[in-house]
N, C-alpha and C. Protein backbone atom coordinates (compact mmCIF):
# COMPACT_ATOMS: atom_id res chain seq x y z
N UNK A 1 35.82 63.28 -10.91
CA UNK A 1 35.25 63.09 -9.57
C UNK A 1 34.36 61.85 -9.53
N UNK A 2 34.04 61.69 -10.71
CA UNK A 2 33.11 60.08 -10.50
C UNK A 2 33.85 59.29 -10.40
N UNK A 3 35.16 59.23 -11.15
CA UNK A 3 35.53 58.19 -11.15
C UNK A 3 36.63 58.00 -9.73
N UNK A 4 36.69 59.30 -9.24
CA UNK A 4 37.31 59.15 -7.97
C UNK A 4 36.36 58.63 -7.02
N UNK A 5 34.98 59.03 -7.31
CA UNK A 5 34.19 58.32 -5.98
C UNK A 5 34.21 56.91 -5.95
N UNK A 6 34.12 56.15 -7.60
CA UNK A 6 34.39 54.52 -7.52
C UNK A 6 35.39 54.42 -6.79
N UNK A 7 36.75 54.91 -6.71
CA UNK A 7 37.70 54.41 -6.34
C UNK A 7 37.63 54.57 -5.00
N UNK A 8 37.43 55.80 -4.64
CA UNK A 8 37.50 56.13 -2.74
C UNK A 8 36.54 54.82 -1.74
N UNK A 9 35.73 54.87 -2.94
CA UNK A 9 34.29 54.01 -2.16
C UNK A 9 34.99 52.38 -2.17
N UNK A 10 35.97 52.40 -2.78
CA UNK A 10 36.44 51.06 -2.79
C UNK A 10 37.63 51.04 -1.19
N UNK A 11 38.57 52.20 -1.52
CA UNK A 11 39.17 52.04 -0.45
C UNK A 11 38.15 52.39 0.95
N UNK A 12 37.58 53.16 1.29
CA UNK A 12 36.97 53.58 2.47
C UNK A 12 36.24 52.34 2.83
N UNK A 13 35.48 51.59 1.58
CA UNK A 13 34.74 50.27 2.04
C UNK A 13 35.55 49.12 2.39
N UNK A 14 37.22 49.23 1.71
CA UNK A 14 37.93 48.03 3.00
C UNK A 14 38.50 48.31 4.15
N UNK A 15 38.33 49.84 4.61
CA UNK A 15 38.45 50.58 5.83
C UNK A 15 37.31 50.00 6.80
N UNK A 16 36.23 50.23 6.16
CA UNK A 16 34.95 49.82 6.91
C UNK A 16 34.85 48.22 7.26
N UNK A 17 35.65 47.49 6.35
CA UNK A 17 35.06 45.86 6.45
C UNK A 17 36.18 45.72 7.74
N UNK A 18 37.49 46.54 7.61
CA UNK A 18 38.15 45.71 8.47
C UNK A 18 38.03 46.70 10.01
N UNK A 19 37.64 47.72 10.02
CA UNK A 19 37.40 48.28 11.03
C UNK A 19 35.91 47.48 11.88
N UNK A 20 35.49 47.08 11.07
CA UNK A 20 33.96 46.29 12.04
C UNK A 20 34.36 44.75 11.91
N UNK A 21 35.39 44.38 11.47
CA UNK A 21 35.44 42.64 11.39
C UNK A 21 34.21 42.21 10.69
N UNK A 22 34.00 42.57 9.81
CA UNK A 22 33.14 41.86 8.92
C UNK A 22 33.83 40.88 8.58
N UNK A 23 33.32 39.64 7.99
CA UNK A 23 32.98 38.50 7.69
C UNK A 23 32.82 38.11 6.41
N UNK A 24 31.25 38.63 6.32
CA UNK A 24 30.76 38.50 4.96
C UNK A 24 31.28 38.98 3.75
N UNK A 25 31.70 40.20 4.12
CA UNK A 25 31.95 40.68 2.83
C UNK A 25 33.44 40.62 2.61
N UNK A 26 34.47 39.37 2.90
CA UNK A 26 35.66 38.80 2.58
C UNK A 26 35.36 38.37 0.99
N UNK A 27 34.15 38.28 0.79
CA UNK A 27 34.02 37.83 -0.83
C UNK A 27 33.98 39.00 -2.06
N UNK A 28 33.63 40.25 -1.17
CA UNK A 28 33.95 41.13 -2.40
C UNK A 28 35.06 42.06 -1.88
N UNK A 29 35.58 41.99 -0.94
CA UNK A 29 37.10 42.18 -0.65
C UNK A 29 38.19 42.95 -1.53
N UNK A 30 38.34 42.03 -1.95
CA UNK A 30 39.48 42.23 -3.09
C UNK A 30 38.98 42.74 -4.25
N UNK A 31 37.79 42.62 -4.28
CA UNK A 31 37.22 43.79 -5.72
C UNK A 31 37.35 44.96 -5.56
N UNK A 32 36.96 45.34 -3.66
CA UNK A 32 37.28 46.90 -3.24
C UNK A 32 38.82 47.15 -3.51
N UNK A 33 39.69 46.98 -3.40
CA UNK A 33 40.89 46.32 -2.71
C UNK A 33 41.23 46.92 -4.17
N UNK A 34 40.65 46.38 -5.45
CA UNK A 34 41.25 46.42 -6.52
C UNK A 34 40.83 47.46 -7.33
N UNK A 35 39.35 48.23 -7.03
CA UNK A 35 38.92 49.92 -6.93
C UNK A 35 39.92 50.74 -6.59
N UNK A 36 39.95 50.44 -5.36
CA UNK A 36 40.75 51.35 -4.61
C UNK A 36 42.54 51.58 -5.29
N UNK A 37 43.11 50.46 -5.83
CA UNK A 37 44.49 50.76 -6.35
C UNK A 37 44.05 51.67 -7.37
N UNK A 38 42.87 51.60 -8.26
CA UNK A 38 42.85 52.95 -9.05
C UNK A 38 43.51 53.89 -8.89
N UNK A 39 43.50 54.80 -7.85
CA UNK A 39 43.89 55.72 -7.42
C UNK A 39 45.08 56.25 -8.15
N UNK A 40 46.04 55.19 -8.18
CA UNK A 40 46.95 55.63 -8.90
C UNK A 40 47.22 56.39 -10.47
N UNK A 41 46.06 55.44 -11.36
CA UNK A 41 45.72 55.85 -12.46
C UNK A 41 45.20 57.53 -12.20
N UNK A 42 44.15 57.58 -11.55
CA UNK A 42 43.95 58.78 -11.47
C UNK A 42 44.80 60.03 -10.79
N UNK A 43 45.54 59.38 -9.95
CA UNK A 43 46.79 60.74 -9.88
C UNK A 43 47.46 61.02 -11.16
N UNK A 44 47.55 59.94 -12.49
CA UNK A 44 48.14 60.71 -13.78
C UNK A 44 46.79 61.67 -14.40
N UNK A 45 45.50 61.05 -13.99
CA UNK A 45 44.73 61.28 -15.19
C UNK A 45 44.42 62.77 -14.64
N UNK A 46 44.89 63.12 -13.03
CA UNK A 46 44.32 64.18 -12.66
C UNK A 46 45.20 65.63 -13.54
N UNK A 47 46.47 65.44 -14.14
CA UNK A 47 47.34 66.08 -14.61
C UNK A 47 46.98 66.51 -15.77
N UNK A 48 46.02 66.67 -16.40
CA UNK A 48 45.82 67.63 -17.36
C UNK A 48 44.84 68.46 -16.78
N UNK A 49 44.09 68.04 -16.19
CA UNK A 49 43.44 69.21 -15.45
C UNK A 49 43.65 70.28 -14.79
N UNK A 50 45.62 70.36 -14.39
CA UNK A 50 45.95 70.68 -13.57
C UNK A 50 46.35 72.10 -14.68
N UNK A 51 46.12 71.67 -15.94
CA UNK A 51 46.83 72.75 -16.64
C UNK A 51 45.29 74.10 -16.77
N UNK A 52 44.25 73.26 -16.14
CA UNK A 52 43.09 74.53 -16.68
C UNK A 52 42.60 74.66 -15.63
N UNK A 53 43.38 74.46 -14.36
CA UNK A 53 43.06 75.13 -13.43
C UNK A 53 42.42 76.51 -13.41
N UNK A 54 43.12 77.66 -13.79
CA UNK A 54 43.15 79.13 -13.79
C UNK A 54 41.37 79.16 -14.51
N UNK A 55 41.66 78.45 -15.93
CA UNK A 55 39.94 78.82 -16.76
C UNK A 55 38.80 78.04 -15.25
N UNK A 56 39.25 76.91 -14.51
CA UNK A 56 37.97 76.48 -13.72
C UNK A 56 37.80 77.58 -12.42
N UNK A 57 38.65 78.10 -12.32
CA UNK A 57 38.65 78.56 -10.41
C UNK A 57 38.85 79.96 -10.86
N UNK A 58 37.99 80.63 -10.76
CA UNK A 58 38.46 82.22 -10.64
C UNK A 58 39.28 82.70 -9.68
N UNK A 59 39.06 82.17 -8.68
CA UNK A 59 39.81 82.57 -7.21
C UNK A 59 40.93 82.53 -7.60
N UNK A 60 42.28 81.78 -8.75
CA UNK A 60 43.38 80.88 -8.71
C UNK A 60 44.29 82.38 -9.32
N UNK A 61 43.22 83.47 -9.96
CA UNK A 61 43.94 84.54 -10.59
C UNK A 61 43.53 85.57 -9.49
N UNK A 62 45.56 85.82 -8.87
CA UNK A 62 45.36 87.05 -8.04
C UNK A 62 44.49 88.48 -7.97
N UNK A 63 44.73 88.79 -9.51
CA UNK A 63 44.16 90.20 -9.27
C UNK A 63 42.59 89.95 -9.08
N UNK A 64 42.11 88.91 -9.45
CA UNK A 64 40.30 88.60 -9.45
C UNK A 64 40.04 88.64 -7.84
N UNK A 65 41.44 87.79 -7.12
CA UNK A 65 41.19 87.24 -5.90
C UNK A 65 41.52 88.68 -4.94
N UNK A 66 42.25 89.28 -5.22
CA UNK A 66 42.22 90.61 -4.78
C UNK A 66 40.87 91.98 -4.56
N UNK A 67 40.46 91.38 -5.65
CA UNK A 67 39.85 92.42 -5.88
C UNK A 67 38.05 92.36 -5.28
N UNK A 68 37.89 91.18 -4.95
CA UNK A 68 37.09 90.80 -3.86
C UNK A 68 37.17 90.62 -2.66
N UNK A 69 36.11 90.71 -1.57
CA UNK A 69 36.45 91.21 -0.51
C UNK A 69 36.14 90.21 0.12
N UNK A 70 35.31 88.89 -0.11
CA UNK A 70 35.17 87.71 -0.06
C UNK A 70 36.45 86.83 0.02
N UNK A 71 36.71 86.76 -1.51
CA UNK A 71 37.94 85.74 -1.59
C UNK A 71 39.51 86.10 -1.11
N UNK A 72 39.21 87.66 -0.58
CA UNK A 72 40.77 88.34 0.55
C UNK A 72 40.14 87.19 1.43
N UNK A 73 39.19 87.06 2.20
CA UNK A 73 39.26 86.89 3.75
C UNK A 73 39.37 85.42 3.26
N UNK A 74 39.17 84.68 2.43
CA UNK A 74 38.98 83.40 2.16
C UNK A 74 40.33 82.84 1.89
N UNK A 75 41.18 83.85 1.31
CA UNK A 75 42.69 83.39 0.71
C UNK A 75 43.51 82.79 1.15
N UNK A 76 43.72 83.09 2.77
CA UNK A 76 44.42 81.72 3.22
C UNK A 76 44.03 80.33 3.17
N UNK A 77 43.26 79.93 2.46
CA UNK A 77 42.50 78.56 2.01
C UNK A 77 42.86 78.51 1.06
N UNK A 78 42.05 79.77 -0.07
CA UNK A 78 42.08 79.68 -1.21
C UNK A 78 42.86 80.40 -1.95
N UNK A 79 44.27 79.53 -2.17
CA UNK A 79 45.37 80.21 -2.53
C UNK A 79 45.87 78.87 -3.32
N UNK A 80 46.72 78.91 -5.09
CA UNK A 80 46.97 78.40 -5.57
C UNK A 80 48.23 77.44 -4.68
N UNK A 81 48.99 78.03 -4.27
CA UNK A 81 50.04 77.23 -3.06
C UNK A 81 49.60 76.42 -2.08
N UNK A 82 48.82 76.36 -1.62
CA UNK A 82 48.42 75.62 -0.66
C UNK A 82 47.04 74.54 -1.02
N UNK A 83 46.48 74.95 -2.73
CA UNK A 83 45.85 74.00 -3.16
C UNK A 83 46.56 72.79 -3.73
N UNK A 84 47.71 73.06 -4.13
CA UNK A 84 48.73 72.22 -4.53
C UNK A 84 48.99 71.50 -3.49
N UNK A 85 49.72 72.09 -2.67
CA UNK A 85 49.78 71.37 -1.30
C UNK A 85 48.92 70.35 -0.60
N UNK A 86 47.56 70.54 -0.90
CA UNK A 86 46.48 69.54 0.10
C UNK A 86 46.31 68.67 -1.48
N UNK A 87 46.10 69.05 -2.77
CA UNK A 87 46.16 67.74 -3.51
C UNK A 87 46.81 66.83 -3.37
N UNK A 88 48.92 67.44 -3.33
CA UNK A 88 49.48 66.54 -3.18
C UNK A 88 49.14 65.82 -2.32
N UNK A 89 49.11 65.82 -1.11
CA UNK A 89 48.96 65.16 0.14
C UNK A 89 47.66 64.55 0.39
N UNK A 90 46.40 64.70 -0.43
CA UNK A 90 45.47 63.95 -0.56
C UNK A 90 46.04 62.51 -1.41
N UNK A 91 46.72 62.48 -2.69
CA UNK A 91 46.95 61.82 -3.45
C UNK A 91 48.07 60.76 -2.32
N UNK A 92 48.71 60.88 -2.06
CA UNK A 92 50.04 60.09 -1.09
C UNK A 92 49.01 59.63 -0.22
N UNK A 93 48.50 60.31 0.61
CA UNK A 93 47.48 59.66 1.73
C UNK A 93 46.89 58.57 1.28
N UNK A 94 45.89 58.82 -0.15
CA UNK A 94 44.94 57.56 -0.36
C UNK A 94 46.17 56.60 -1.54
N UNK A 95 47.06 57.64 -2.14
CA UNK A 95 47.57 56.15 -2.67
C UNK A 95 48.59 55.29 -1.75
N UNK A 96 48.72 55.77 -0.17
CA UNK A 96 49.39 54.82 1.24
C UNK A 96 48.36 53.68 1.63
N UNK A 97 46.69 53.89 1.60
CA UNK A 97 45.87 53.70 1.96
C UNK A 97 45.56 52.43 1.32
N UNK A 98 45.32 52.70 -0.04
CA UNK A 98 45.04 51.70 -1.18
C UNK A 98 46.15 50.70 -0.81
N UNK A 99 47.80 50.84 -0.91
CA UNK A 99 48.47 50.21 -1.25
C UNK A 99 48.67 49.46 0.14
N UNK A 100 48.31 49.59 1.18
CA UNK A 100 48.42 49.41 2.17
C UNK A 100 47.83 48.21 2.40
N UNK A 101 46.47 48.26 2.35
CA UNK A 101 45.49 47.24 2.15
C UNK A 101 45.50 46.65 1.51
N UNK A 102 46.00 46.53 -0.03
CA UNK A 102 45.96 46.06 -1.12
C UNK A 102 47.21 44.87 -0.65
N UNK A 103 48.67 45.23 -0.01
CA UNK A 103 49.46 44.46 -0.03
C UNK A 103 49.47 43.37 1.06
N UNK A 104 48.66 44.42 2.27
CA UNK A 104 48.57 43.31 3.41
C UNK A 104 47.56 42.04 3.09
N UNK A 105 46.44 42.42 2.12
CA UNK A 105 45.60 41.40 1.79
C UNK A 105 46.43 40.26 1.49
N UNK A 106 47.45 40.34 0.28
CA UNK A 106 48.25 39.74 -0.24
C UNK A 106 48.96 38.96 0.62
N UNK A 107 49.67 39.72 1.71
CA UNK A 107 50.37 39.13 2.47
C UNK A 107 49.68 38.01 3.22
N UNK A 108 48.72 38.45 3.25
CA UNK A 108 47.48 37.78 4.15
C UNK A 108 47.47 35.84 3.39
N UNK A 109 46.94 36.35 2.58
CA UNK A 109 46.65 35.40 1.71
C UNK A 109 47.97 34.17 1.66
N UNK A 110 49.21 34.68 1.56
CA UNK A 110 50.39 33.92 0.84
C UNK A 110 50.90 33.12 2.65
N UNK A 111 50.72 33.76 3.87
CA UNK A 111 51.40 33.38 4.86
C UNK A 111 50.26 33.06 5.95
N UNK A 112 48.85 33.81 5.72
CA UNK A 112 48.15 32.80 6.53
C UNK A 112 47.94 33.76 7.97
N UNK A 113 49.06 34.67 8.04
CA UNK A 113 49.11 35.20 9.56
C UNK A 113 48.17 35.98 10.20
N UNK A 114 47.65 35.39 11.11
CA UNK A 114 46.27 36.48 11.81
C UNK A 114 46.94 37.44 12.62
N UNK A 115 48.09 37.67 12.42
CA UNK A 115 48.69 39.01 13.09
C UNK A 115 48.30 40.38 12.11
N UNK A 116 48.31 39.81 10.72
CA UNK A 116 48.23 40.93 9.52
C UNK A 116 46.62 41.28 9.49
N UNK A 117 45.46 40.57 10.10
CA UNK A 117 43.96 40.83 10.02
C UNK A 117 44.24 41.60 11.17
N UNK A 118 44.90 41.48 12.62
CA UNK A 118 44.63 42.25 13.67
C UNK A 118 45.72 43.70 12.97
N UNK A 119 46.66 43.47 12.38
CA UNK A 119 47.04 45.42 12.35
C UNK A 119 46.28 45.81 11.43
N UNK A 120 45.23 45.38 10.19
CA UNK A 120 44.78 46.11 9.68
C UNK A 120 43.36 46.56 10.42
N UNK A 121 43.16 46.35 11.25
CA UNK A 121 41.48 45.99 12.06
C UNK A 121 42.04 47.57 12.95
N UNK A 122 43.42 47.32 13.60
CA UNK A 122 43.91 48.61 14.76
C UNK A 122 44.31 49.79 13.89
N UNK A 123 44.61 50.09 12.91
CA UNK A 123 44.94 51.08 12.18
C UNK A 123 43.60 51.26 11.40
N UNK A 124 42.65 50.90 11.07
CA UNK A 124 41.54 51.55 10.43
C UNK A 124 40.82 52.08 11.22
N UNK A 125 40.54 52.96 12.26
CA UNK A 125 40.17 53.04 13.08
C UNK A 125 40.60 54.85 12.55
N UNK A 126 41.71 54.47 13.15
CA UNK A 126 42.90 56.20 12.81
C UNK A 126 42.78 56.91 11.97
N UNK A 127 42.95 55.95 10.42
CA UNK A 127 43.14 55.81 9.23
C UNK A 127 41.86 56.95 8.71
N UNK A 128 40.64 55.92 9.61
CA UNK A 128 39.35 56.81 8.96
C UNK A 128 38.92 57.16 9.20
N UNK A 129 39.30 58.24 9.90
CA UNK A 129 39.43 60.20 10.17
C UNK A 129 40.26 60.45 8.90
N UNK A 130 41.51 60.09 9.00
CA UNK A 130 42.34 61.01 7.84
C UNK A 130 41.34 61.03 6.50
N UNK A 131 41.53 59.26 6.48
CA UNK A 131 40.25 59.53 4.74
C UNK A 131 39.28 60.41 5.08
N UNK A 132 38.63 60.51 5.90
CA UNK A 132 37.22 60.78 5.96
C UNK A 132 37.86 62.83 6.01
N UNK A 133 38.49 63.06 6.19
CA UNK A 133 39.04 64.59 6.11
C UNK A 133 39.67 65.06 4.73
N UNK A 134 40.46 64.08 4.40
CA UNK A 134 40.60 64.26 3.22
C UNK A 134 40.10 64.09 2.14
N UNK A 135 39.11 63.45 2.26
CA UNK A 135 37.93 63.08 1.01
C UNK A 135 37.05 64.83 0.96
N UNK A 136 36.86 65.23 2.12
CA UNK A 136 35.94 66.12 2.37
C UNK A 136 37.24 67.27 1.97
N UNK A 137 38.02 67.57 2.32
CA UNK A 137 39.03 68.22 1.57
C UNK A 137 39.00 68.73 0.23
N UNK A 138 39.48 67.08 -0.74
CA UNK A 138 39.17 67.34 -1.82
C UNK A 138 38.02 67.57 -3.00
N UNK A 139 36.72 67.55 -1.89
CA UNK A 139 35.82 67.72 -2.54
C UNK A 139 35.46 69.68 -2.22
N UNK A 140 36.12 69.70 -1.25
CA UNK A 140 35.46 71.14 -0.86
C UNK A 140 36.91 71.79 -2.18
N UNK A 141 37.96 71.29 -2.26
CA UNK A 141 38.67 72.40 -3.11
C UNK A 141 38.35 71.99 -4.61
N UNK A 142 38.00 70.87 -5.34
CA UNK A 142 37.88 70.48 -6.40
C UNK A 142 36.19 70.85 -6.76
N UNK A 143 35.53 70.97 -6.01
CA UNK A 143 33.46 71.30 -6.32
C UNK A 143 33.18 72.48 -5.87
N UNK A 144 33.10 72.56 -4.66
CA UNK A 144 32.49 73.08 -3.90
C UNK A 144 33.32 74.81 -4.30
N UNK A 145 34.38 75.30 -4.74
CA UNK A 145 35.32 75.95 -4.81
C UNK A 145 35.28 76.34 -6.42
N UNK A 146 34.63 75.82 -7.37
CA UNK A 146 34.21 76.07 -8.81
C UNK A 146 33.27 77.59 -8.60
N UNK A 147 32.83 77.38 -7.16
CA UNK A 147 31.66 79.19 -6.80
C UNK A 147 32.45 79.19 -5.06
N UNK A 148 33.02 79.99 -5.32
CA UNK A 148 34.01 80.06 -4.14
C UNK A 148 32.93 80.51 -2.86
N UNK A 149 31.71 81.25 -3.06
CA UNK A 149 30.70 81.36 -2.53
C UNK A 149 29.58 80.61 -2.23
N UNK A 150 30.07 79.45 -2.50
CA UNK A 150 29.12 78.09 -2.13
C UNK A 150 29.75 77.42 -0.59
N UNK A 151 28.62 77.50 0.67
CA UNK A 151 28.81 77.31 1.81
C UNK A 151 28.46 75.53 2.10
N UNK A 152 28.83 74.74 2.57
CA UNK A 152 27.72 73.63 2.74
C UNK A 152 28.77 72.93 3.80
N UNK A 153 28.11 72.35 4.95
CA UNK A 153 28.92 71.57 5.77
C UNK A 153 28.59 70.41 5.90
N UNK A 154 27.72 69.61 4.62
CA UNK A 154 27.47 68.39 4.78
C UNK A 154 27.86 67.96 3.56
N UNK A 155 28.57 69.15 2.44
CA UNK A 155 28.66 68.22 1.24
C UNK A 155 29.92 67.19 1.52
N UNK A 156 30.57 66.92 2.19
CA UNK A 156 31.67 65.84 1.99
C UNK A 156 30.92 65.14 3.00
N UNK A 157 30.05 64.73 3.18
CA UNK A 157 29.36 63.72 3.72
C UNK A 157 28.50 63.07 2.61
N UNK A 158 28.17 64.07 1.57
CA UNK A 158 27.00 63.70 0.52
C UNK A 158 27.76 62.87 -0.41
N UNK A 159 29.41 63.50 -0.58
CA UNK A 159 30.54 62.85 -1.65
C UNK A 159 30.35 61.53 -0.97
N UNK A 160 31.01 61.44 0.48
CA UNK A 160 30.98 59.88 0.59
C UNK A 160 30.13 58.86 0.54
N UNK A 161 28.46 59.60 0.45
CA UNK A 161 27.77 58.50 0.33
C UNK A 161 27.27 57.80 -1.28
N UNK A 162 27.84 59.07 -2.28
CA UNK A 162 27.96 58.84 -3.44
C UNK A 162 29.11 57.90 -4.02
N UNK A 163 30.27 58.06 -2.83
CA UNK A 163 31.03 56.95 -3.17
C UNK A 163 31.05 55.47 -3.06
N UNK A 164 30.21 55.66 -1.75
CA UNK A 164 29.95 54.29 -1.43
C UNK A 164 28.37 53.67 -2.57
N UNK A 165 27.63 54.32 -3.05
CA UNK A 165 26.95 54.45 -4.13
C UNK A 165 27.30 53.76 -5.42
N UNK A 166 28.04 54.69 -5.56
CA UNK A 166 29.31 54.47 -6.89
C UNK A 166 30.18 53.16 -6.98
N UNK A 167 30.30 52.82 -5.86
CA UNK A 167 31.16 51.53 -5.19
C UNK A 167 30.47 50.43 -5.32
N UNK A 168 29.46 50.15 -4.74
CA UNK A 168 28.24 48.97 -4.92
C UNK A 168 27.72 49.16 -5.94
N UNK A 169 27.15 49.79 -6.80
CA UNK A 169 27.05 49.69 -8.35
C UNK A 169 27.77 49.21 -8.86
N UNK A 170 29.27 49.68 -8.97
CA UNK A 170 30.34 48.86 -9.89
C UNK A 170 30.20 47.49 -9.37
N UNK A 171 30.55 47.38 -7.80
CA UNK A 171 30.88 45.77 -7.68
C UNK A 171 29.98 44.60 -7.54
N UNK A 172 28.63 45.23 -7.96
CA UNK A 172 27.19 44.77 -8.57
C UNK A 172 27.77 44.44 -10.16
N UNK A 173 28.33 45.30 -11.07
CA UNK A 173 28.50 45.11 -12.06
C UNK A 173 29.85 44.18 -12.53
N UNK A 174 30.30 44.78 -11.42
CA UNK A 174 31.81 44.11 -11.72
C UNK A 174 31.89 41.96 -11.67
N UNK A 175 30.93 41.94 -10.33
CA UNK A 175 30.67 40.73 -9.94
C UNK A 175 29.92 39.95 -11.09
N UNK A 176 29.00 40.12 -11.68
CA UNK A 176 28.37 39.90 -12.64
C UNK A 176 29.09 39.50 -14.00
N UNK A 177 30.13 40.64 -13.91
CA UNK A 177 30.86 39.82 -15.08
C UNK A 177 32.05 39.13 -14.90
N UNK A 178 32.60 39.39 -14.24
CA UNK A 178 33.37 38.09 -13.40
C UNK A 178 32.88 36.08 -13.13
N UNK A 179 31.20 36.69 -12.76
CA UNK A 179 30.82 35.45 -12.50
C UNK A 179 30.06 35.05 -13.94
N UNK A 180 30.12 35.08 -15.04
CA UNK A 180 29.98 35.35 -16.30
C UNK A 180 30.83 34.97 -17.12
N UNK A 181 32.37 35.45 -16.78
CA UNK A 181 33.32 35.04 -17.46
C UNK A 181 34.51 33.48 -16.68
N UNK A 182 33.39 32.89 -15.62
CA UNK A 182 33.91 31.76 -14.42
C UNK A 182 35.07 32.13 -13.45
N UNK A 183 34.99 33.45 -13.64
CA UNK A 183 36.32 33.71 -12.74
C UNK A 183 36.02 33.70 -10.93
N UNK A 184 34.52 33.74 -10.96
CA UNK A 184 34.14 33.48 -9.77
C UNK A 184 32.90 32.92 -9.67
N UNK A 185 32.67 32.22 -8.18
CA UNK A 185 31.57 31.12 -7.76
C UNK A 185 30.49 31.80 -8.14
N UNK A 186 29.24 31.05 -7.49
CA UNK A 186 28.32 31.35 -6.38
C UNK A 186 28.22 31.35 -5.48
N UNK A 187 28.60 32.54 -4.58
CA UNK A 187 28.63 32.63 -2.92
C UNK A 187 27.92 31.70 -2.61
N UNK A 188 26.34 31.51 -2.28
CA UNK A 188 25.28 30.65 -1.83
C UNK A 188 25.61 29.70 -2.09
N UNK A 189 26.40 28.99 -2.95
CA UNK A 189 25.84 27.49 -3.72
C UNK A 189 27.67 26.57 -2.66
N UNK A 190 28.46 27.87 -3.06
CA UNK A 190 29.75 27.76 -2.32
C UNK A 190 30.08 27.02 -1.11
N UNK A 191 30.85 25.84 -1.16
CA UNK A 191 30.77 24.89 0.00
C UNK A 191 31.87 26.03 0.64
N UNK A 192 33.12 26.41 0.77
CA UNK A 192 33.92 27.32 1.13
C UNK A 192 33.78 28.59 0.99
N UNK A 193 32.83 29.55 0.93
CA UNK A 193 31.94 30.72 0.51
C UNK A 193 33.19 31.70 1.09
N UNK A 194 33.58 31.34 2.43
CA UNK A 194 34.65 32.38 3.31
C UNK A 194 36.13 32.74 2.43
N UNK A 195 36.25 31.42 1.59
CA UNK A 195 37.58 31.73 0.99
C UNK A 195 37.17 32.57 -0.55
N UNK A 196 36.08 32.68 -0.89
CA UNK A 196 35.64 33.67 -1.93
C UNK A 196 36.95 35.05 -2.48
N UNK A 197 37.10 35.51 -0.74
CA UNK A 197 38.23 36.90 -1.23
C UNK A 197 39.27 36.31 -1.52
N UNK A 198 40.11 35.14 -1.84
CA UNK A 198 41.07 34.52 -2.64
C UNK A 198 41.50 34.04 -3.79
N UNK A 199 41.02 35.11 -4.45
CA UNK A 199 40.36 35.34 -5.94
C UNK A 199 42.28 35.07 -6.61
C-alpha cells in the first residue's frame, strides 16, 4: 500500500495538472507520468498476496463469515467473489489511466499537437471520479477490511492525501538525483524552463 500510494499519487497528480491547466508543473510531469506506470509492476507484485488472503481477512472464510451476524449483513460487499472482482477492475482502471497519460504525453511531445493537451484536459475531469472511487475502493477492501468492523468515511480521503504525500517526497527525491546525475537542469537558472517535461 505504500508503494501503491507513490504510484496513485503520481497518476492522480497528472490528473490534477491537466485537469487545472497547470503550467508549472510541465517540469515534473513526466516524473508523475513515470510513478504512475508503476502500477503495472505492482499488479504482479500484488500476486503473492493474493495467496494469504484467507490468513489476512477473516471475513474471506465462509463458516467465520456465517457465523457472525455482522459480516451476514455485510456479505454482499464482503464476499471473496466480488473482492476479486473490484481488484480486478481497480487494476485495468488505473493501469488505462497511467498508460493513457503516459502515451499521450509521448504523443504530445513527438507531433507537437495541441489537440492531444485539449483531450487530456476534457477527460480528466470524468476520469477523476472513477480514480477518486476506486482508490477509496481499494483502500476500504485492502485496510480498512483487515477489522471488518472498522467504520470510517473519510479514510479514502486520508489514503489520497498520503498519496499525494508519498508523491512529492519521492519527486523531491527523485529530482535531486536526477539533477545530480545531469540528467536534468535547473528550473530557475533555465532559459526554456517550460520545455523541462521533455526529459
Amino acid at each position: 500500500c505504500f508503494f501503491l500510494a507513490v504510484t496513485m499519487g503520481g497518476i492522480g497528480y497528472t490528473m490534477i495538472h491537466h485537469l487545472t491547466r497547470a503550467g508549472w508543473s510541465v517540469a515534473i510531469r513526466r516524473l508523475c507520468e513515470g510513478l504512475g506506470m508503476n502500477i503495472f509492476l505492482l499488479a504482479i507484485l500484488i500476486l503473492p498476496l493474493l495467496a494469504m488472503v484467507r490468513d489476512l481477512y477473516p471475513w474471506f472464510n465462509d463458516a467465520h463469515r456465517a457465523a457472525d451476524e455482522d459480516l451476514v449483513a455485510k456479505s454482499g460487499y464482503l464476499n471473496p467473489t466480488f473482492f476479486y472482482i473490484r481488484l480486478v477492475a481497480y487494476f485495468v482502471l488505473w493501469g488505462f489511466l497511467a498508460f493513457f497519460y503516459w502515451s499521450k504525453s509521448i504523443q504530445q511531445d513527438k507531433t507537437g499537437d495541441p489537440k492531444t493537451s485539449i483531450l487530456m484536459e476534457r477527460v480528466s475531469a470524468p476520469l477523476m471520479y472513477l480514480y477518486g472511487f476506486s482508490l477509496t475502493g481499494f483502500v476500504f477492501d485492502w485496510i480498512m477490511s483487515l477489522n471488518p468492523y472498522w467504520f470510517s468515511t473519510i479514510f479514502g480521503v486520508y489514503f489520497f492525501a498520503g498519496c499525494m504525500l508519498s508523491m512529492w517526497s519521492t519527486i523531491v527525491l527523485l529530482s535531486l538525483y536526477l539533477k545530480k546525475r545531469g540528467l536534468i537542469g535547473d528550473a530557475i537558472n533555465h532559459e526554456h524552463y517550460h520545455d523541462l517535461g521533455k526529459w
